[in-house]
C-alpha atoms as a PDB file:
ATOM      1  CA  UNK A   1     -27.657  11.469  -5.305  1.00  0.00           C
ATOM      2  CA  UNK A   2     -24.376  12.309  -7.556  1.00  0.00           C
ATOM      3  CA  UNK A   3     -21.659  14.110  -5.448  1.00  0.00           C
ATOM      4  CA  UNK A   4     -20.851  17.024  -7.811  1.00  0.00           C
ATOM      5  CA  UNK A   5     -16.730  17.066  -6.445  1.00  0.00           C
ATOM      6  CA  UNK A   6     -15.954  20.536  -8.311  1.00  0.00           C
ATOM      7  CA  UNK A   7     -19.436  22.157  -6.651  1.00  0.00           C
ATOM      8  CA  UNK A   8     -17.571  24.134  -3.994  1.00  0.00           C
ATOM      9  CA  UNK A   9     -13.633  24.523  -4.945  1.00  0.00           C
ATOM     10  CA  UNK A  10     -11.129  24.882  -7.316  1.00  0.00           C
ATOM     11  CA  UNK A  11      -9.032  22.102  -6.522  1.00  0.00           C
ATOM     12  CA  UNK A  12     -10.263  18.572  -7.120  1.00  0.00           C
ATOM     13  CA  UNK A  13     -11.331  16.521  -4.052  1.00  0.00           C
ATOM     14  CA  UNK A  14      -9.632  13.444  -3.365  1.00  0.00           C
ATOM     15  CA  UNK A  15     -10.549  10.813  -0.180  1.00  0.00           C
ATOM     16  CA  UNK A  16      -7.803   8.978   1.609  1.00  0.00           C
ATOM     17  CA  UNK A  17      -9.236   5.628   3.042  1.00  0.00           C
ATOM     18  CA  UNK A  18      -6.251   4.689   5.121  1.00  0.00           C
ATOM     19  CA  UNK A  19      -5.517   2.115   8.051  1.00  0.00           C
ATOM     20  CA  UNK A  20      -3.259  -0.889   8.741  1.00  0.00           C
ATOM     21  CA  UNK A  21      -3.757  -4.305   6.718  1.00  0.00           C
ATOM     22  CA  UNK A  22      -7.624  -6.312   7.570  1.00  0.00           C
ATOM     23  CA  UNK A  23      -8.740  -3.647   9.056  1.00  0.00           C
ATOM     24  CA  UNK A  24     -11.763  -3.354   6.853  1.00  0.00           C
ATOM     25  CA  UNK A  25     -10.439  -0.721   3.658  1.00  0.00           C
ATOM     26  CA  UNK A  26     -12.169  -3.070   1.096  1.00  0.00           C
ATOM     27  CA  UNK A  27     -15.383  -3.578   2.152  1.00  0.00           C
ATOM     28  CA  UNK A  28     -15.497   0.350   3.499  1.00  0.00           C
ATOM     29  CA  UNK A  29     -14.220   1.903   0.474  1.00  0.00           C
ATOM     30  CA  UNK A  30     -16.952  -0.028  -1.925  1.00  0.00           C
ATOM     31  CA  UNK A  31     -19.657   0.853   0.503  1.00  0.00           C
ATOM     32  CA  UNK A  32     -18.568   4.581  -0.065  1.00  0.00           C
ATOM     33  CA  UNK A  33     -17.579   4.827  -3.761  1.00  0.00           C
ATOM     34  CA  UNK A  34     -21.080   3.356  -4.559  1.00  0.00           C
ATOM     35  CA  UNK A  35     -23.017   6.090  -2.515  1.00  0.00           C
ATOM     36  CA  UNK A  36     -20.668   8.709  -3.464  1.00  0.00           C
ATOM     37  CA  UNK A  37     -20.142   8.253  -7.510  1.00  0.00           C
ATOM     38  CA  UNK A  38     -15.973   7.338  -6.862  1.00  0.00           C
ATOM     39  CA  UNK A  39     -13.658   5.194  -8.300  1.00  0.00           C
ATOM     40  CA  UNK A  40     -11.070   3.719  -6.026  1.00  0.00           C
ATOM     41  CA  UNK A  41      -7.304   3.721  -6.884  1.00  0.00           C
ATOM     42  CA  UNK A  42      -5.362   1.189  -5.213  1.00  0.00           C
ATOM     43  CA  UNK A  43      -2.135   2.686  -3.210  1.00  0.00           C
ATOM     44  CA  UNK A  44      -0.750  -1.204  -2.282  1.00  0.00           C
ATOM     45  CA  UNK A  45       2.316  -1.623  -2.975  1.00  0.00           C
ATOM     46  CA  UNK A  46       2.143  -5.504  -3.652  1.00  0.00           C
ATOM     47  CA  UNK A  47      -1.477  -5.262  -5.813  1.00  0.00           C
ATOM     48  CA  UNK A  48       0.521  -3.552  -8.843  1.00  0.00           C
ATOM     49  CA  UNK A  49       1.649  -7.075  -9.797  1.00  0.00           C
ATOM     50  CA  UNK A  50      -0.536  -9.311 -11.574  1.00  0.00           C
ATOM     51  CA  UNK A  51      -0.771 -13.014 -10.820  1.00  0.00           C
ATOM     52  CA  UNK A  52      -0.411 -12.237  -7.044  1.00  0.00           C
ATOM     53  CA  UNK A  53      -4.312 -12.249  -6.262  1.00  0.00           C
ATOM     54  CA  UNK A  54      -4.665 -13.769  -3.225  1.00  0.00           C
ATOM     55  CA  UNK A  55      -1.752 -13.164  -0.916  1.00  0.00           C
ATOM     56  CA  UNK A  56      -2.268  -9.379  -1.881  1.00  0.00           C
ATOM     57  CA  UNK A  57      -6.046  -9.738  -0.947  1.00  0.00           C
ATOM     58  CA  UNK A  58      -6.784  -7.715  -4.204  1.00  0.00           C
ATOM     59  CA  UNK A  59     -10.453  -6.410  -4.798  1.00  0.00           C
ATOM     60  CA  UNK A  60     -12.185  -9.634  -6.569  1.00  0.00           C
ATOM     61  CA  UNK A  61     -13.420  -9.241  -9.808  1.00  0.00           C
ATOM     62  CA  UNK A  62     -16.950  -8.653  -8.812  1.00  0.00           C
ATOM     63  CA  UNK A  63     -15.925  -5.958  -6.866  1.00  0.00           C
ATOM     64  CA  UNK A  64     -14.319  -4.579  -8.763  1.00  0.00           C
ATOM     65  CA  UNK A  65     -16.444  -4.886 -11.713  1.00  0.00           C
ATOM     66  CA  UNK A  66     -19.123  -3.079  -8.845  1.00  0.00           C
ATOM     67  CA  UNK A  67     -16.881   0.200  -8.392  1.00  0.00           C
ATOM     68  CA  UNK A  68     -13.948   0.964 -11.161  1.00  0.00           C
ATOM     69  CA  UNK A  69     -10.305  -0.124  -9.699  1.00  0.00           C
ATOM     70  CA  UNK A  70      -7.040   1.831 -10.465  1.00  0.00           C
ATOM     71  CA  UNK A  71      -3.975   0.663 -10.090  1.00  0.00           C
ATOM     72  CA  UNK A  72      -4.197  -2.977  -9.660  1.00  0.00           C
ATOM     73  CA  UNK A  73      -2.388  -5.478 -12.248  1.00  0.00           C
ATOM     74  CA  UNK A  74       0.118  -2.943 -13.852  1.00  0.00           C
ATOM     75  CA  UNK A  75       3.060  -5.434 -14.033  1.00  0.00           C
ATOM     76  CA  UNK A  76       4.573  -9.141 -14.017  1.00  0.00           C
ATOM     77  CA  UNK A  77       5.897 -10.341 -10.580  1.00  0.00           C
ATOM     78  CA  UNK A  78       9.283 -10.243 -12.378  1.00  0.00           C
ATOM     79  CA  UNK A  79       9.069  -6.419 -13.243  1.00  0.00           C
ATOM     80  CA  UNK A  80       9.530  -3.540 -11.147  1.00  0.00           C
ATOM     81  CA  UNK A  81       7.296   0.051 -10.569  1.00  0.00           C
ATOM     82  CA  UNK A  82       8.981   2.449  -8.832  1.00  0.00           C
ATOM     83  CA  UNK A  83       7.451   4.503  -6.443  1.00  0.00           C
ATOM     84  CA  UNK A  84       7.858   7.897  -9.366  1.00  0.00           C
ATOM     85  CA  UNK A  85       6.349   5.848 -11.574  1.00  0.00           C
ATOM     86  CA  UNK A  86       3.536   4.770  -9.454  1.00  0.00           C
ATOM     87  CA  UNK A  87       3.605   7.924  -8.140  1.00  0.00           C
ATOM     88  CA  UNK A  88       3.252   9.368 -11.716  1.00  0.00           C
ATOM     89  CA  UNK A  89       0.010   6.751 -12.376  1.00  0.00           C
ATOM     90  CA  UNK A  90      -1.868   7.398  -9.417  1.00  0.00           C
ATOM     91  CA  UNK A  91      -2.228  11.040 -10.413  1.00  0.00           C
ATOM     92  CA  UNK A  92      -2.879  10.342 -13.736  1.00  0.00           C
ATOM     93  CA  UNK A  93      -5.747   7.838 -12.312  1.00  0.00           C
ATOM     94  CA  UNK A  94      -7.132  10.388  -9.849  1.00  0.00           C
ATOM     95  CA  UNK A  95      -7.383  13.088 -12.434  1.00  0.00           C
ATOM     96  CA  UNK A  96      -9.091  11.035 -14.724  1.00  0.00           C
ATOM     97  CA  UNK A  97     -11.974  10.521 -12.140  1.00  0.00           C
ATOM     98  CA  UNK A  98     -12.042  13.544 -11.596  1.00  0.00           C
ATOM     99  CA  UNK A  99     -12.138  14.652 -15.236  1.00  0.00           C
ATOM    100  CA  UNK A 100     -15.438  11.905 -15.098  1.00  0.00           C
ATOM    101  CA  UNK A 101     -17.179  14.677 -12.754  1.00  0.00           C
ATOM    102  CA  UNK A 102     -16.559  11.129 -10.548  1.00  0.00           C
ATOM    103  CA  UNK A 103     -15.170  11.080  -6.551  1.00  0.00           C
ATOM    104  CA  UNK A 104     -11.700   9.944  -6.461  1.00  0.00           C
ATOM    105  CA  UNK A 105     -10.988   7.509  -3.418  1.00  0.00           C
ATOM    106  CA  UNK A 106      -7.075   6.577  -2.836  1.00  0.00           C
ATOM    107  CA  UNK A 107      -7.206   3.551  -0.654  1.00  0.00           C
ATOM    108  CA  UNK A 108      -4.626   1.909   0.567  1.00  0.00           C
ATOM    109  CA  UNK A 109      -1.885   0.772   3.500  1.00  0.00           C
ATOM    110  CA  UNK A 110       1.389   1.117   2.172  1.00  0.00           C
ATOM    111  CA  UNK A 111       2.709   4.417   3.904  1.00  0.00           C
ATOM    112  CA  UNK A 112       4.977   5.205   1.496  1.00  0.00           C
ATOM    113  CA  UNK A 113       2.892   5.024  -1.740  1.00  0.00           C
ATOM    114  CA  UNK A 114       0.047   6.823   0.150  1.00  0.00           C
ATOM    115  CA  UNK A 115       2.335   9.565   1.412  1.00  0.00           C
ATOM    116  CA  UNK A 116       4.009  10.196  -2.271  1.00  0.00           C
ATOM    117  CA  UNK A 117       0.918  10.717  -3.295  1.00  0.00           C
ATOM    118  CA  UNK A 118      -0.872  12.774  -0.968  1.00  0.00           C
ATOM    119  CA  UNK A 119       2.233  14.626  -0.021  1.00  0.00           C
ATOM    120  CA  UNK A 120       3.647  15.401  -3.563  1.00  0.00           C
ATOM    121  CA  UNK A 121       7.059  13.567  -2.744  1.00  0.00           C
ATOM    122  CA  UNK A 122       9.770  14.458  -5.338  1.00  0.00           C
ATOM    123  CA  UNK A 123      11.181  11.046  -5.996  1.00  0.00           C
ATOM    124  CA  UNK A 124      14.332  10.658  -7.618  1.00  0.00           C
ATOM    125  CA  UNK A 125      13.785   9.170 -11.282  1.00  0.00           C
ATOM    126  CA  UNK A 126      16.664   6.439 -11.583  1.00  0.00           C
ATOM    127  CA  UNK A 127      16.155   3.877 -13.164  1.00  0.00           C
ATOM    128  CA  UNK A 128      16.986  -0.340 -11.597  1.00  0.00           C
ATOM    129  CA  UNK A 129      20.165  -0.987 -12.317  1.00  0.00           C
ATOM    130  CA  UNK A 130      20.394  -4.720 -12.188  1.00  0.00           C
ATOM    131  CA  UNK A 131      23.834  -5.433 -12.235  1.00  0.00           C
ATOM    132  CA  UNK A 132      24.296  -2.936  -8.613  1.00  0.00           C
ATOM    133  CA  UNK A 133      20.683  -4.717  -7.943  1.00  0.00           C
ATOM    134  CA  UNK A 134      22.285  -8.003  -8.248  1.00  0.00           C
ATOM    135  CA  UNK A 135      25.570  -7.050  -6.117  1.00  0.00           C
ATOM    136  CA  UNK A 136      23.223  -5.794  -3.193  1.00  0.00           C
ATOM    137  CA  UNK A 137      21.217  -8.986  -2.946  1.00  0.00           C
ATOM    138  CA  UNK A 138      24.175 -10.829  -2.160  1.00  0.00           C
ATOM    139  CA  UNK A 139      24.306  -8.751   1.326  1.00  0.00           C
ATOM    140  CA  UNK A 140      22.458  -9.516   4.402  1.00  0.00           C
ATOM    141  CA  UNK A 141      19.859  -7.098   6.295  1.00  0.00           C
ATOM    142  CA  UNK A 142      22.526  -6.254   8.632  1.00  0.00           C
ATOM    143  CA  UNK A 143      24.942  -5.181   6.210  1.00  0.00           C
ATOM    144  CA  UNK A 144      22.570  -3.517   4.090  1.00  0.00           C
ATOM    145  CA  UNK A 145      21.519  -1.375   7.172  1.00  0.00           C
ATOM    146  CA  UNK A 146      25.021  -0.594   8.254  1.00  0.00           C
ATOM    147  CA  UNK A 147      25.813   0.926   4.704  1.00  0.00           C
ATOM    148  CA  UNK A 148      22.536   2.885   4.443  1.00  0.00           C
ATOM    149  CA  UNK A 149      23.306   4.051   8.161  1.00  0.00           C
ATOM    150  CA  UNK A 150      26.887   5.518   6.622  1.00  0.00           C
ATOM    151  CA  UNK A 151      25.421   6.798   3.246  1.00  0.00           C
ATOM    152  CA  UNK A 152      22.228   8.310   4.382  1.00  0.00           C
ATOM    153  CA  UNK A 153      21.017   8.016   8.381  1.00  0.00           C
ATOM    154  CA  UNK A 154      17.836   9.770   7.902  1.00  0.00           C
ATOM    155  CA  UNK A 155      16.972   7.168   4.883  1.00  0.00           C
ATOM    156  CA  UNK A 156      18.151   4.423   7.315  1.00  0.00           C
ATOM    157  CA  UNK A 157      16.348   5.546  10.081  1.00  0.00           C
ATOM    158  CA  UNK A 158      13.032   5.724   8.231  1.00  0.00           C
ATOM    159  CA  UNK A 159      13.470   1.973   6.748  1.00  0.00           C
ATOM    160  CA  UNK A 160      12.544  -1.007   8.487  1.00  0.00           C
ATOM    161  CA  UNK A 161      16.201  -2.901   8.410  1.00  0.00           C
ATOM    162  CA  UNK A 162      13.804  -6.173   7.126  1.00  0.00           C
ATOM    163  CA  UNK A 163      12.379  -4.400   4.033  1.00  0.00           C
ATOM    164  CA  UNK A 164      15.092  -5.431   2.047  1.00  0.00           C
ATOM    165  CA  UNK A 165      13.384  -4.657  -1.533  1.00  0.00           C
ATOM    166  CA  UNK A 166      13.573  -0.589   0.239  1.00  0.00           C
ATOM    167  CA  UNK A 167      17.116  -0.755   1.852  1.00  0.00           C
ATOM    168  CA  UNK A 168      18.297  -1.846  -1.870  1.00  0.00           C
ATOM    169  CA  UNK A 169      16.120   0.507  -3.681  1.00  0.00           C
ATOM    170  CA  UNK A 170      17.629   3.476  -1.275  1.00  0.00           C
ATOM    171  CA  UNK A 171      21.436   2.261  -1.718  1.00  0.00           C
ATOM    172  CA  UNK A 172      20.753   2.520  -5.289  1.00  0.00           C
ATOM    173  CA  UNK A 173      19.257   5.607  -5.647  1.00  0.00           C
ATOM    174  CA  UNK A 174      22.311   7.230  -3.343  1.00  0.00           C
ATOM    175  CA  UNK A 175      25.093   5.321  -5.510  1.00  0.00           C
ATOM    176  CA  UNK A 176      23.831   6.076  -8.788  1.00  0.00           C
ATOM    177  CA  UNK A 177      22.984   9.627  -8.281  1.00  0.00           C
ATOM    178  CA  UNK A 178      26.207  10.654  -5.653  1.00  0.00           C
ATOM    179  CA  UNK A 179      23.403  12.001  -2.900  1.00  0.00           C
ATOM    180  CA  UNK A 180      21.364  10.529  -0.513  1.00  0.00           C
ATOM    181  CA  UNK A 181      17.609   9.277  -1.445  1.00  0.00           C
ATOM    182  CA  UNK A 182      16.752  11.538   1.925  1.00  0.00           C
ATOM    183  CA  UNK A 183      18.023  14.294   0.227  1.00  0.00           C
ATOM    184  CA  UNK A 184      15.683  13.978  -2.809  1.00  0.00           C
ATOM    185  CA  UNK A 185      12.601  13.371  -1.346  1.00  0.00           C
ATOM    186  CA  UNK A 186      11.142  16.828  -1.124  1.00  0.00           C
ATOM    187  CA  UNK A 187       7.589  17.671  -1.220  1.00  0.00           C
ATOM    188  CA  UNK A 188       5.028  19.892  -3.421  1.00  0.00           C
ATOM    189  CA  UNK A 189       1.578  19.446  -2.075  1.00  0.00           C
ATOM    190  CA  UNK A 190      -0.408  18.220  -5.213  1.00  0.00           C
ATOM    191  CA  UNK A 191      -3.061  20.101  -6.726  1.00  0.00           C
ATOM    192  CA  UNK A 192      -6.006  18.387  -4.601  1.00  0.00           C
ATOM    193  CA  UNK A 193      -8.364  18.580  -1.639  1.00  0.00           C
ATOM    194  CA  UNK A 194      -7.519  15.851   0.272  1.00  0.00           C
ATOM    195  CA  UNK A 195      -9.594  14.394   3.440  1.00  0.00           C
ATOM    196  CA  UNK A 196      -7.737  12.188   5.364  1.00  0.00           C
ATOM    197  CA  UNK A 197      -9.634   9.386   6.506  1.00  0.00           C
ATOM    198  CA  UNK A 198      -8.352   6.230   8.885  1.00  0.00           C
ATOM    199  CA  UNK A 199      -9.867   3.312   9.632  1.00  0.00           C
ATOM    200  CA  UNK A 200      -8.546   1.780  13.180  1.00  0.00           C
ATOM    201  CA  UNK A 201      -9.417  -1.750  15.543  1.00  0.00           C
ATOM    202  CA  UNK A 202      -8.347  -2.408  19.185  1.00  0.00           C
ATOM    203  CA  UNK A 203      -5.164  -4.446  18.535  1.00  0.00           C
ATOM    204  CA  UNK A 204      -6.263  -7.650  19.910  1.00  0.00           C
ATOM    205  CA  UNK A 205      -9.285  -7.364  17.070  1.00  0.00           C
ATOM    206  CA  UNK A 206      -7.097  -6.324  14.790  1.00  0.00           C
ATOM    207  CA  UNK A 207      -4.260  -9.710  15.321  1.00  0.00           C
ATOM    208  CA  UNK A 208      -8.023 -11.930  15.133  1.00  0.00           C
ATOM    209  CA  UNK A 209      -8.842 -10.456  12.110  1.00  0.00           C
ATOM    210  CA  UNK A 210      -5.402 -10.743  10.271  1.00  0.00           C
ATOM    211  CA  UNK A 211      -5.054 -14.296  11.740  1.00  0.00           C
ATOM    212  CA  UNK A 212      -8.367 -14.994  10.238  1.00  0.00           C
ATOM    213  CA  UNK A 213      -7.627 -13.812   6.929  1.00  0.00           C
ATOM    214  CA  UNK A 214      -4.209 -15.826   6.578  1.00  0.00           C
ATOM    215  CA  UNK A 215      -6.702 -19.416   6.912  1.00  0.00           C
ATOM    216  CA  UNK A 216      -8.650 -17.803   4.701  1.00  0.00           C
ATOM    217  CA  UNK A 217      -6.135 -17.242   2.412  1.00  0.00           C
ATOM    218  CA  UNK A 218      -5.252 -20.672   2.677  1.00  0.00           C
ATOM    219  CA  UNK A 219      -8.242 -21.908   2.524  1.00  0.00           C
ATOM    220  CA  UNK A 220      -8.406 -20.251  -0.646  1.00  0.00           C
ATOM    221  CA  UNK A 221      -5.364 -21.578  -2.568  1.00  0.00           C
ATOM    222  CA  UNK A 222      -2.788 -19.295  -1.157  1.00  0.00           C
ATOM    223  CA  UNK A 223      -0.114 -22.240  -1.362  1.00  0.00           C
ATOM    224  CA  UNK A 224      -1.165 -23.224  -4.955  1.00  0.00           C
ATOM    225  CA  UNK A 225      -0.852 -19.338  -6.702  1.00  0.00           C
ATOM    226  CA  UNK A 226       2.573 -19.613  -4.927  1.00  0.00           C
ATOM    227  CA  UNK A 227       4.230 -22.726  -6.224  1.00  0.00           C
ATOM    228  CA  UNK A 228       2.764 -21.580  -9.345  1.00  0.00           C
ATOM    229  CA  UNK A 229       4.906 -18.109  -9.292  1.00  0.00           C
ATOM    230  CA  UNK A 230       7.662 -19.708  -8.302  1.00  0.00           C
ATOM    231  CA  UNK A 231       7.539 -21.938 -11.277  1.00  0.00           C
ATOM    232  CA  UNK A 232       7.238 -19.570 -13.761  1.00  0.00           C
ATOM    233  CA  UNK A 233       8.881 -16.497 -11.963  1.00  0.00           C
ATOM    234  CA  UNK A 234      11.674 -18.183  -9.821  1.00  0.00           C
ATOM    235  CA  UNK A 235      11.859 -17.449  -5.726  1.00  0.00           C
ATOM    236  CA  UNK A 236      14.534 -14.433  -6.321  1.00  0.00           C
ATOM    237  CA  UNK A 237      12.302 -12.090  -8.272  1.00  0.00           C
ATOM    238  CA  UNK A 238      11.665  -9.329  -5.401  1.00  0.00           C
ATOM    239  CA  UNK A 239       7.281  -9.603  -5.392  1.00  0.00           C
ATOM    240  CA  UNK A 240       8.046 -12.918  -3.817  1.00  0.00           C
ATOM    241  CA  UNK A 241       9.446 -12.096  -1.300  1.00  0.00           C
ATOM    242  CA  UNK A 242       5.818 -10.600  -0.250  1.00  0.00           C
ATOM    243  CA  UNK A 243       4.086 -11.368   3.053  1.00  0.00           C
ATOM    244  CA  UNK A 244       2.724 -15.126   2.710  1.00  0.00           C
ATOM    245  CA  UNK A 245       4.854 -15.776  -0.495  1.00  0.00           C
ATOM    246  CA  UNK A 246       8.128 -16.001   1.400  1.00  0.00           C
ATOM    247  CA  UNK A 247       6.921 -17.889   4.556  1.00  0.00           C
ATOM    248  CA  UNK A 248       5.321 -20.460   2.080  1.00  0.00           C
ATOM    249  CA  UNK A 249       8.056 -20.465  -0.341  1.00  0.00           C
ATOM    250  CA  UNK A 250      10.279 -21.793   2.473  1.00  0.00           C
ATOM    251  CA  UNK A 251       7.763 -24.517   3.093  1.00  0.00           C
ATOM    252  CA  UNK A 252       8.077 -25.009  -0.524  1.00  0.00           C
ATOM    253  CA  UNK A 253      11.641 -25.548  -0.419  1.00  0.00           C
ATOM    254  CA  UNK A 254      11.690 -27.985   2.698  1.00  0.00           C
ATOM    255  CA  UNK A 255      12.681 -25.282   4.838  1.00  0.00           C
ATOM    256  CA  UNK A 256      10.205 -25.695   7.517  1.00  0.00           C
ATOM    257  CA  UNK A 257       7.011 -27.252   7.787  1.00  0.00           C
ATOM    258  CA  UNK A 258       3.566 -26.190   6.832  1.00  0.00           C
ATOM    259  CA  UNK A 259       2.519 -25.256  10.395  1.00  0.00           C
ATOM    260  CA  UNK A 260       5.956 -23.226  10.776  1.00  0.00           C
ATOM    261  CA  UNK A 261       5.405 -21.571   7.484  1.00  0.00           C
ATOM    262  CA  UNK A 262       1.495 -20.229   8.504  1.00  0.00           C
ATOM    263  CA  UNK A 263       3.133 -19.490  12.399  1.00  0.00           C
ATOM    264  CA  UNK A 264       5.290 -17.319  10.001  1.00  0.00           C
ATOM    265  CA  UNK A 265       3.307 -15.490   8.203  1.00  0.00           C
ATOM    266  CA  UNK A 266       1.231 -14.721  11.071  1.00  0.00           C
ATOM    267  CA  UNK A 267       3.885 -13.583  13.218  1.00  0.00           C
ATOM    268  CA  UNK A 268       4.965 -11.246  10.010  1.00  0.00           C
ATOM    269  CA  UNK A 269       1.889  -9.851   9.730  1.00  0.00           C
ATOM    270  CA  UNK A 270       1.340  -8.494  12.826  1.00  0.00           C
ATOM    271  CA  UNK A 271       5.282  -7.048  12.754  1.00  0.00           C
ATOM    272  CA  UNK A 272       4.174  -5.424   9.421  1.00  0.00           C
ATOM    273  CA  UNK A 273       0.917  -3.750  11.042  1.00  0.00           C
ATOM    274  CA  UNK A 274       3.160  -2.253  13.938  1.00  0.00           C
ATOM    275  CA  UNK A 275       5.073  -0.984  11.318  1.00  0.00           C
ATOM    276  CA  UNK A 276       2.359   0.650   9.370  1.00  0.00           C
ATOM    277  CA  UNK A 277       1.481   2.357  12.439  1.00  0.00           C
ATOM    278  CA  UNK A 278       4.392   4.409  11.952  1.00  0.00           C
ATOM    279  CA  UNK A 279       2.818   5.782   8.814  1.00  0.00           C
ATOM    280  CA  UNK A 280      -0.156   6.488  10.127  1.00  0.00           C
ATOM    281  CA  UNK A 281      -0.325   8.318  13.597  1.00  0.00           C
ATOM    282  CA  UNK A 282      -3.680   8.111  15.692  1.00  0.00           C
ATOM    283  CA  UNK A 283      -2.621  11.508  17.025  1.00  0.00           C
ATOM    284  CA  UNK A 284      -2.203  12.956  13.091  1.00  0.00           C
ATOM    285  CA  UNK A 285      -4.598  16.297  13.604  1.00  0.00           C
ATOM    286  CA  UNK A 286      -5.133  15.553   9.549  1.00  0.00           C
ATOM    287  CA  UNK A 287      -7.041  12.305   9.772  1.00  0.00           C
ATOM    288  CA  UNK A 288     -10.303  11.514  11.124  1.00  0.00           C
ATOM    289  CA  UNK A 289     -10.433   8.150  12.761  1.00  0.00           C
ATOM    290  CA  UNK A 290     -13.115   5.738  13.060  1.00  0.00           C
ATOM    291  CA  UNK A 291     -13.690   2.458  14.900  1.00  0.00           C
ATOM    292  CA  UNK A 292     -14.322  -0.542  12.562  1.00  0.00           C
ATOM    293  CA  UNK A 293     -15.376  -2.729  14.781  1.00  0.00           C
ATOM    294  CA  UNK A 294     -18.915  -1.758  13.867  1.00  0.00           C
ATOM    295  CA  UNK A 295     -17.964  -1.030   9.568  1.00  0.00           C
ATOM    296  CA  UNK A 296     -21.906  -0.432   9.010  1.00  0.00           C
ATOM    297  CA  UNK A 297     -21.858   2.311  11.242  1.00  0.00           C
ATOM    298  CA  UNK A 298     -18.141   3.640  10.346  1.00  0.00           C
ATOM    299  CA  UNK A 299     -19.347   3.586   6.888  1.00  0.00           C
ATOM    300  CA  UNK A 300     -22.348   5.403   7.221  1.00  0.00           C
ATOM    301  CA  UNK A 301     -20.455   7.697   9.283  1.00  0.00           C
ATOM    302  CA  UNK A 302     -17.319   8.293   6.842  1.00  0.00           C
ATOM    303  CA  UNK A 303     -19.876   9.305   3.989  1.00  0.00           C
ATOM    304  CA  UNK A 304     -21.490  11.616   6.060  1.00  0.00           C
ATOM    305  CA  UNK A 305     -18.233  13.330   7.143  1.00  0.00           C
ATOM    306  CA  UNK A 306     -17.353  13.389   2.830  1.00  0.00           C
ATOM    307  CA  UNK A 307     -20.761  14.429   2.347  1.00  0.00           C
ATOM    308  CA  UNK A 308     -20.434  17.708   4.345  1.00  0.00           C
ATOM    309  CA  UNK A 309     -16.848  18.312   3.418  1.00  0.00           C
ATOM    310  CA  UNK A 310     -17.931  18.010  -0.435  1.00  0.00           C
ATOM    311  CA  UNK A 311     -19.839  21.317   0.319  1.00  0.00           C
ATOM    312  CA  UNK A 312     -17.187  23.080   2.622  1.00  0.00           C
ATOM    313  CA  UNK A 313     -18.625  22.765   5.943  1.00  0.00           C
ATOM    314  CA  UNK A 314     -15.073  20.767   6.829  1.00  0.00           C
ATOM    315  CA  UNK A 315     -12.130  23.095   7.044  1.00  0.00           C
ATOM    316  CA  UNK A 316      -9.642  20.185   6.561  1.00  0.00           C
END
């Protein structure tokens, strides 16, 4: 049965499939766009680049030739999207599903491009500026932090000190502009209906699963699609220094050894998911959890939840 999305409102619907990296988005998301007539656009911050297939654990190509993909292979590894501009693409993506009389599903786990998007941030158009770019990278984490912390505290204290490629990208937003990025960063709720939906696992599932997925990125030539970025985009470029890219680039580099590298990215991994917790509260009123642990049932579930919100008997 097609999901007629404009049957009971004015504003276009939109679906949030949201949770923490392996918890299951992929596999949950297909399940629903293909019951539900959607198209899913990608809100990962590290699936924009192209090249980067595996360590990004990007929808395959028979999945994605299964449900239409937004949003995934926009530019090189040695190009930058900022979050406006991505910001700017999503929308233009979800309206033209919507325009298709199709059911837009945003799916990702990078807080920040989910909540830009679903939260109409107003972020601040400057351009890179390579040459400040360039003078930043020379700095360590701790300095970095320490001259966010004196330029803009509320930036700082929203920044995990070890995303680098975000300390930078605030620093140069506040030098170039005179204000800080905090102070730019207002919101107009976009012109959507938007159901909020998270997928969550017990934490000790959770670390199996994204322990599981690192061999299996392995196992899948995770080491070879890194030495070949590195040789034709250089280690400095920032998409390398991605989850699994950096850890193995180190190997690469006689750093430390293979075992320390995968210990690394594991360890990462899970540091990154209690991060992305941050962005994504379990107590958030505006998301409806589900346990998937059983992703059949969650599935099933989740489309009957859309199903009955298409047609207004959900008030949020």
């Amino acid at each position: 049965m097609k999901v007629d999305p404009h049957q009971s409102s004015a504003l276009g619907p939109l679906v949030l499939i949201l949770g923490p990296t392996a918890v299951g988005k992929t596999w949950v998301s297909l399940r629903l766009a293909e019951a539900l007539d959607g198209e899913i656009v990608s809100a990962d911050s590290r699936q924009v680049y192209r090249e980067m297939d595996i360590g990004t654990a990007k929808a395959t190509p028979a999945q994605r030739a299964q449900v239409p993909h937004h949003l995934i292979d926009v530019v090189d590894p040695d190009e930058t999207l900022t979050l406006a501009q991505f910001q700017r693409l999503a929308y233009a993506a979800i309206d033209g599903i919507l325009a298709r009389v199709n059911l837009p599903f945003l799916v990702g786990g990078s807080g920040q491009y989910v909540r830009a998007v679903v939260e109409g941030w107003s972020v601040p158009e400057v351009a890179p500026q390579e040459r400040l770019r360039a003078a930043l990278e020379t700095l360590d984490g701790d300095a970095l932090a320490r001259w966010l912390e004196t330029l803009d505290p509320v930036a700082a204290g929203r920044i995990d000190r070890r995303n680098r490629r975000r300390m930078i990208r605030a620093l140069e937003v506040t030098l170039v502009t005179g204000r800080p990025i905090s102070a730019q960063q207002s919101k107009s709720p976009p012109p959507y209906r938007i159901l909020q939906v998270g997928l969550a696992l017990a934490r000790p599932l959770l670390y199996e699963r994204l322990d599981a997925r690192v061999d299996q990125m392995l196992a899948a030539g995770l080491l070879e699609e890194t030495r070949r970025l590195a040789e034709r985009y250089g280690w400095d470029v920032p998409a390398m220094s991605g989850l699994g890219y950096a850890q193995l680039g180190a190997y690469l580099r006689g750093e430390m050894t293979l075992a320390e590298s995968v210990a690394a990215i594991k360890r990462e991994t899970r540091r990154f998911v209690r991060h992305q917790a941050n962005w994504f509260k379990r107590n958030d009123p505006k998301i409806h959890w589900f346990n998937a642990a059983e992703p059949v049932q969650a599935a099933a579930a989740i489309e009957r939840l859309v199903r009955d919100w298409l047609v207004g008997s959900t008030s949020r």
